[in-house]
Protein backbone atom coordinates (compact mmCIF):
# COMPACT_ATOMS: atom_id res chain seq x y z
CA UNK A 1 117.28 90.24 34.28
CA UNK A 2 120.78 91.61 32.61
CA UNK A 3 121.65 88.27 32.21
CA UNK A 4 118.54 87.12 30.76
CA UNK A 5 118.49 90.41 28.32
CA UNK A 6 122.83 89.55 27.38
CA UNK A 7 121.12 86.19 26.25
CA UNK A 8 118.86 87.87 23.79
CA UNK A 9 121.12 90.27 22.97
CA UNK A 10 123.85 87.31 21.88
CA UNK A 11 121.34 85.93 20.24
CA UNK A 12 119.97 88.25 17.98
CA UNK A 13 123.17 89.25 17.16
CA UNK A 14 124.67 85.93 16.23
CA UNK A 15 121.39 84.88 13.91
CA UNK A 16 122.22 88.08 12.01
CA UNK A 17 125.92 88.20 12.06
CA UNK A 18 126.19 84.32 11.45
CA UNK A 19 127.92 83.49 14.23
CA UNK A 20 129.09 83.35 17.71
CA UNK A 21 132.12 84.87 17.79
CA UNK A 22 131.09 87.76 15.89
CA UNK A 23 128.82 88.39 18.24
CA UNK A 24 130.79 88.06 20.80
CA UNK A 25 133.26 90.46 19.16
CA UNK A 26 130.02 92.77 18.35
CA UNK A 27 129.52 92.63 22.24
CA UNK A 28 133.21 93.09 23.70
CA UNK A 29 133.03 89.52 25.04
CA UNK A 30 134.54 86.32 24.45
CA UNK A 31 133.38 83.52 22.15
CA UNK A 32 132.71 81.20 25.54
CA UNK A 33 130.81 83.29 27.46
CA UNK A 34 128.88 84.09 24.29
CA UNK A 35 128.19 80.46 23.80
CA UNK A 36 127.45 80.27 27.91
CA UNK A 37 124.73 83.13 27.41
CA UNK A 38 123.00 81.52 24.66
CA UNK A 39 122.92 78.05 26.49
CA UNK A 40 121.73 79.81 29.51
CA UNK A 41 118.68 81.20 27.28
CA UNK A 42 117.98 77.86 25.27
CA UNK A 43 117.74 76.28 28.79
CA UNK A 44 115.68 79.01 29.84
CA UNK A 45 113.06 78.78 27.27
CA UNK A 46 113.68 75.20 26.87
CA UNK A 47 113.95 75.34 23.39
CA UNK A 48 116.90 75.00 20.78
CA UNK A 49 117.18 78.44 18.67
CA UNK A 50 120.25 77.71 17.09
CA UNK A 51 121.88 74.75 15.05
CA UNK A 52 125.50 75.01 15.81
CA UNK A 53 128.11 74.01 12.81
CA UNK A 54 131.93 74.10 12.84
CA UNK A 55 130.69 76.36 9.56
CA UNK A 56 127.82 78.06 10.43
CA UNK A 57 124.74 78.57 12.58
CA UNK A 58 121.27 77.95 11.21
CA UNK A 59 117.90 78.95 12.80
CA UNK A 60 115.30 76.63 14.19
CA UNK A 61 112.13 76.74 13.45
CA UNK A 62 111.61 78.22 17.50
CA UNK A 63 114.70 80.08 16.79
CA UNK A 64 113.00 82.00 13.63
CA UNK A 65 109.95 82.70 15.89
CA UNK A 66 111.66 83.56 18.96
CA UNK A 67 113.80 86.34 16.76
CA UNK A 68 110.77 87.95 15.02
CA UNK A 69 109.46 88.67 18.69
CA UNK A 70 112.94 89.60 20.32
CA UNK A 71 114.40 91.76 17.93
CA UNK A 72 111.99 94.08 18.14
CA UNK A 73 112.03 94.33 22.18
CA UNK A 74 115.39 94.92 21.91
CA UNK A 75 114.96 97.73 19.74
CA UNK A 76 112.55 99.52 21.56
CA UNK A 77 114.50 99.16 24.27
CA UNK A 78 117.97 100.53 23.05
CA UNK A 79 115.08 103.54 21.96
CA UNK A 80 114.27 103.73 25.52
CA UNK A 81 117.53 104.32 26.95
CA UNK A 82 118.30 106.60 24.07
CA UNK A 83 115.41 109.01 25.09
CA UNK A 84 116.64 108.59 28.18
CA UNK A 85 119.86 109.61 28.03
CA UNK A 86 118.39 112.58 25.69
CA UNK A 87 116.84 114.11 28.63
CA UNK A 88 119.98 114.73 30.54
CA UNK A 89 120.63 116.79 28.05
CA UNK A 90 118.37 118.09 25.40
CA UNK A 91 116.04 121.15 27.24
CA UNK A 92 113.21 119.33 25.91
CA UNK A 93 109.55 118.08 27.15
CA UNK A 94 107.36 119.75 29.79
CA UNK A 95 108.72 121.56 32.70
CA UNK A 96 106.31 122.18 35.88
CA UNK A 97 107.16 125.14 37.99
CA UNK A 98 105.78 126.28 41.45
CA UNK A 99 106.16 129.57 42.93
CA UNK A 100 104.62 131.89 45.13
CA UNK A 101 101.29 133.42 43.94
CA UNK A 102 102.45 137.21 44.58
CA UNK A 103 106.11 136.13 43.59
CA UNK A 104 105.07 134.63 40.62
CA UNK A 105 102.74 137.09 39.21
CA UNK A 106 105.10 140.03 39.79
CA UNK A 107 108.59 138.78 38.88
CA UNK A 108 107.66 135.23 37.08
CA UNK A 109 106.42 136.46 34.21
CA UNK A 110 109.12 137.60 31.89
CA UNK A 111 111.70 135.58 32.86
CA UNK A 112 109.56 132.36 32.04
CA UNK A 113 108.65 133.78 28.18
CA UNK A 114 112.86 134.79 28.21
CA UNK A 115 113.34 131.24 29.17
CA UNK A 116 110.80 129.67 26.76
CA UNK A 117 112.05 131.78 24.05
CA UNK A 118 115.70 130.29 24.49
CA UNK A 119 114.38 126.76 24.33
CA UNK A 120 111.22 125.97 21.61
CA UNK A 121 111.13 122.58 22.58
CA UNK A 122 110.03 122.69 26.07
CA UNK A 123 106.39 123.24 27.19
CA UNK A 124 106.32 125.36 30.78
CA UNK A 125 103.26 125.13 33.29
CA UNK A 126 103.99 127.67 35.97
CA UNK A 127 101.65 126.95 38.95
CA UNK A 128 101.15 129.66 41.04
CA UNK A 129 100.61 128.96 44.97
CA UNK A 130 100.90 130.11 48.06
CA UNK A 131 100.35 126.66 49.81
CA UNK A 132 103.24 124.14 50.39
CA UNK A 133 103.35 121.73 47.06
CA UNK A 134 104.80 118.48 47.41
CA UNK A 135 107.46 117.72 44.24
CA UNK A 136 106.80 114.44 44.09
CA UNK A 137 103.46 113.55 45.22
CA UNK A 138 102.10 116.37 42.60
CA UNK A 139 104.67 116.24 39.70
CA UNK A 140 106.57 119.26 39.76
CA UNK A 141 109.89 119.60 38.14
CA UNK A 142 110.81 122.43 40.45
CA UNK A 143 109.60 125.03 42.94
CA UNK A 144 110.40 128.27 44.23
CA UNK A 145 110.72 129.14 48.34
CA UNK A 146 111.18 131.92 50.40
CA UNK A 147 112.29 131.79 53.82
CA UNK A 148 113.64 129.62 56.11
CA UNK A 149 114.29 125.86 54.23
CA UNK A 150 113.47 122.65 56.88
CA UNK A 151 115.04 120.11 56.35
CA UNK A 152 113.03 118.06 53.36
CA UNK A 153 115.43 116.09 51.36
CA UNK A 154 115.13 117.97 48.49
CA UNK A 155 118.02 119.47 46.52
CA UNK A 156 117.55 123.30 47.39
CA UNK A 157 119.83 126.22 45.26
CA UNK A 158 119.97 129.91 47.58
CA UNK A 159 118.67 132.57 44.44
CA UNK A 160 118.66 135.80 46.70
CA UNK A 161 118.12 137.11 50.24
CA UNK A 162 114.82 138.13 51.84
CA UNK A 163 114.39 141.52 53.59
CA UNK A 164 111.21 142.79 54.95
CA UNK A 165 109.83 145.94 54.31
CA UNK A 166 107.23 148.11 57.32
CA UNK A 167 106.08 150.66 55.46
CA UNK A 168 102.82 152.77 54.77
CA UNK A 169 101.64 155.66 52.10
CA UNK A 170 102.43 158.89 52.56
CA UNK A 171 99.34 160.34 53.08
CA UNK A 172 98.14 157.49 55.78
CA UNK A 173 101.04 158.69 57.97
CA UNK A 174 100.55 162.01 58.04
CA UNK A 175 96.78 161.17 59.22
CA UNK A 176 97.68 159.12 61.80
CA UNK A 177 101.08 160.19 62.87
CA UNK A 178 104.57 157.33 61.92
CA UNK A 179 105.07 154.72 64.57
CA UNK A 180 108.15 154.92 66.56
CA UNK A 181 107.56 151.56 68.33
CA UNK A 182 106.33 147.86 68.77
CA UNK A 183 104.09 149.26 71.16
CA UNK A 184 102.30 151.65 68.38
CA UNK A 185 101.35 148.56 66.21
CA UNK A 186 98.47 147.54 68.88
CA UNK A 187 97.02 150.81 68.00
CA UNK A 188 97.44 151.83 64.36
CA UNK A 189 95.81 150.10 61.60
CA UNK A 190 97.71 147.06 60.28
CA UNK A 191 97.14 145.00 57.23
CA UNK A 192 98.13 141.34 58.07
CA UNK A 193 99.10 138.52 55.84
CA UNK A 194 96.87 135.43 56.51
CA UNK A 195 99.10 132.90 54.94
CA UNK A 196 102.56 133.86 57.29
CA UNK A 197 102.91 132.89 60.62
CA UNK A 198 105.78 136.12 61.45
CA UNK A 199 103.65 139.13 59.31
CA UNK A 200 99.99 137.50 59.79
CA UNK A 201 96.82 139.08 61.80
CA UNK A 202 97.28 138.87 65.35
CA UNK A 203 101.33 139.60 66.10
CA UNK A 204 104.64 140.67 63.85
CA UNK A 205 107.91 139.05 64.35
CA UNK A 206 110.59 141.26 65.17
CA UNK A 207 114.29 140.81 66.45
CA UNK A 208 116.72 139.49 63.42
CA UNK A 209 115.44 135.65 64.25
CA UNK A 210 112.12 136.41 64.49
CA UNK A 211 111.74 135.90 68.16
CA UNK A 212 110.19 139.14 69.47
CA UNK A 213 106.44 138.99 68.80
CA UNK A 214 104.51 142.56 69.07
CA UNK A 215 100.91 142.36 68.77
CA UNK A 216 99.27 144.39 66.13
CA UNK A 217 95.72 146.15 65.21
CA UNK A 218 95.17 144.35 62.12
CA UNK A 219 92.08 146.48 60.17
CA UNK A 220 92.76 143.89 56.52
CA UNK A 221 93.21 140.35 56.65
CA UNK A 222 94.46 139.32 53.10
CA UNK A 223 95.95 135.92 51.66
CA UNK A 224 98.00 137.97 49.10
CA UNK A 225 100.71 140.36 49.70
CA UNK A 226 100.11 141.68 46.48
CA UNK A 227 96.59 142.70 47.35
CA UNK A 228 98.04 144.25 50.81
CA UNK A 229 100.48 146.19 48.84
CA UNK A 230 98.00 147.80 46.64
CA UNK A 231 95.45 148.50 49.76
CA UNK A 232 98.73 149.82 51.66
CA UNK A 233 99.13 152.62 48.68
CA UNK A 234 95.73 153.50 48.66
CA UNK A 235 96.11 154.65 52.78
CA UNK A 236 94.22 151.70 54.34
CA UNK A 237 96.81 150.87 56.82
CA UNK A 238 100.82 149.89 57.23
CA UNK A 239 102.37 146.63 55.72
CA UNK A 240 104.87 144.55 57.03
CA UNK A 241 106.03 142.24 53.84
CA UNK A 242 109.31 141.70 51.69
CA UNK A 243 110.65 143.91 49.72
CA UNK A 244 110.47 142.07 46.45
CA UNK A 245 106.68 143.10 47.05
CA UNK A 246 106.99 146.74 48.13
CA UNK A 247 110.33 147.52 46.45
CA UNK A 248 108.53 149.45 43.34
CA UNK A 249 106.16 151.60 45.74
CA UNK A 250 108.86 152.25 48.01
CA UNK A 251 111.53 153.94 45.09
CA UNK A 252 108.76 155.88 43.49
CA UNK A 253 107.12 156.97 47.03
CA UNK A 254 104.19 155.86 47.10
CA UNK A 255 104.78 154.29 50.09
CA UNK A 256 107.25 154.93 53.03
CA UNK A 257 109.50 152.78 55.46
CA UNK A 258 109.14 153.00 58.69
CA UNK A 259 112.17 152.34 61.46
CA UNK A 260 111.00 151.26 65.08
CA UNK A 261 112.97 150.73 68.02
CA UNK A 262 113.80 146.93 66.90
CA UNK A 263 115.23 145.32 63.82
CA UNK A 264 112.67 144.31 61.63
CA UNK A 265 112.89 139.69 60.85
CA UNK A 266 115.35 138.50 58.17
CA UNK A 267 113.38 135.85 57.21
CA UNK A 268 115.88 133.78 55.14
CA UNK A 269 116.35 133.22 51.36
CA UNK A 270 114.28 132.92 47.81
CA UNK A 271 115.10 129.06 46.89
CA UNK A 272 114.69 126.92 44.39
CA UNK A 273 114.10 123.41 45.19
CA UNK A 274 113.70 120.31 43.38
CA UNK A 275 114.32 116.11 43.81
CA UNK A 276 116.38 114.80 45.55
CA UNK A 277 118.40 113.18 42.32
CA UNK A 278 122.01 112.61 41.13
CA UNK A 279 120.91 113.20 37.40
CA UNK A 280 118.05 115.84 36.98
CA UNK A 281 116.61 116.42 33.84
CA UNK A 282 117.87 118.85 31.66
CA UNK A 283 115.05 121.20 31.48
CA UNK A 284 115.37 121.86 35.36
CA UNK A 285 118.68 122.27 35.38
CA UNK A 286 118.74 124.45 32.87
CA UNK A 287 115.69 126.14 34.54
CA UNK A 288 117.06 126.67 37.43
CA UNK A 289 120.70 128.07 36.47
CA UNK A 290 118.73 130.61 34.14
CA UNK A 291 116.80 131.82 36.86
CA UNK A 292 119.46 131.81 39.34
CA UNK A 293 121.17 134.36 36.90
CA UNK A 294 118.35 136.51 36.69
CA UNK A 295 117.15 137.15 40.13
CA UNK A 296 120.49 138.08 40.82
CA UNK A 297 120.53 140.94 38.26
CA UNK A 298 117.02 141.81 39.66
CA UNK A 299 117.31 141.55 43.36
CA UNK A 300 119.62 144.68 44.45
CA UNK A 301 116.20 146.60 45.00
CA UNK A 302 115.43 143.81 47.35
């Protein structure tokens, strides 16, 4: 195919530059392998395009024909490869982001109209989650993970660190007394996570790796932490989520960690992820640094 599209390419430019050599010039080849491309292209087609001269070069009638139809290919494909090489680095087009639905919602927001404001030209769909998305098979530029990364292929950047956060409202623990144990959970009212396998509706990971599982009384089954945050304030039970959830509640005191007699799970990292490529568009990369500088002005709390 390169060869076939040099031939074109030679001749298009000798019919307009009048002759070999200055297309081969035009090209950064020499006048024989011009000549060899064009032969290779007449013999393709089976056609003569060209009259050669010692003077001059003049158009057949299949060579007029042929150059009304190639030139413009050739165009649109020199267009092609210009837009191409546009999006490595104009922040241009539209840029598809997945996150987290309780994530997304609470620290999302801002920093996607900051980010949109910075670049006019790019259109943003933030899709917000809480199942696994594939990139690829769905279209997303880019998406953003928490915890523990398996190993996918994809190109994955380390934002911030996770903590976890066991903590109820004030007033719920002075009703029913502050846990001291892993024990207690199997008999105070929990408020499970349906969507996590370590802070879900039958057990709670413990230990720093996540291997000590303590059964729990779980009173709320919810798909969203946020939702288990805001029954958590109101005194329906104790929460066992990360702390870029309960960080707010927690300063102002509306609700209160709790220390038992193990470490609570460090559940790994925020991430964002995207294809596995060598040249990723510009809008993602550009995403991703931007966010990578905000969430770590944000995160301390966390």
């Amino acid at each position: 195919m390169s060869d076939r599209l040099t031939g074109i390419e030679v001749f298009v430019k000798a019919s307009r530059l009048g002759s070999l050599s200055a297309a081969a010039r035009a090209m950064g080849m020499s006048p024989a392998m011009a000549a060899r491309h064009l032969n290779m292209l007449e013999d393709r087609l089976g056609v003569t395009l060209l009259q050669r001269t010692t003077r001059r070069l003049v158009l057949t009638e299949a060579g007029a024909d042929y150059l009304e139809r190639a030139e413009p290919l050739l165009t649109e494909l020199a267009e092609a490869e210009a837009g191409m090489a546009a999006r490595t680095v104009a922040v241009e087009g539209l840029l598809r982001i997945s996150a987290p639905a309780a994530f997304g919602a609470r620290h999302l927001a801002g920093l996607v109209t900051a980010f949109a404001r910075l670049h006019p030209a790019l259109t943003i769909e933030l899709g917000l989650n809480d199942r696994y998305v594939d990139l690829i098979e769905e279209g997303w530029d880019m998406a953003i993970r928490i915890g523990r990364l398996p190993d996918s292929g994809l190109i994955a950047r380390r934002l911030a660190p996770v903590r976890l956060s066991l903590c109820a409202s004030p007033a719920w623990l002075v009703a029913n007394g502050t846990p001291r144990s892993l024990a207690d959970l199997a008999r105070v009212d929990c408020l499970g996570y349906t969507l996590s396998p370590h802070t879900g509706v039958t057990h709670w990971s413990f230990g720093r790796d996540g291997g000590i599982r303590a059964p729990i009384r779980c009173v709320l089954r919810v798909n969203s932490g946020e939702m288990l945050v805001q029954a958590a304030i109101a005194g329906q039970g104790m929460v066992y989520l990360p702390r870029f959830l309960t960080a707010d509640a927690l300063d102002d005191g509306r609700l209160v960690a709790v220390t038992l007699d193990m470490p609570l799970m460090d559940p790994g990292a925020i991430h964002a992820v995207t294809h596995p490529s060598r040249r990723p568009a510009a809008k993602t990369r550009a995403w991703i640094d931007f966010l990578a500088r905000q969430v770590a002005a944000i995160s301390a709390p966390w």
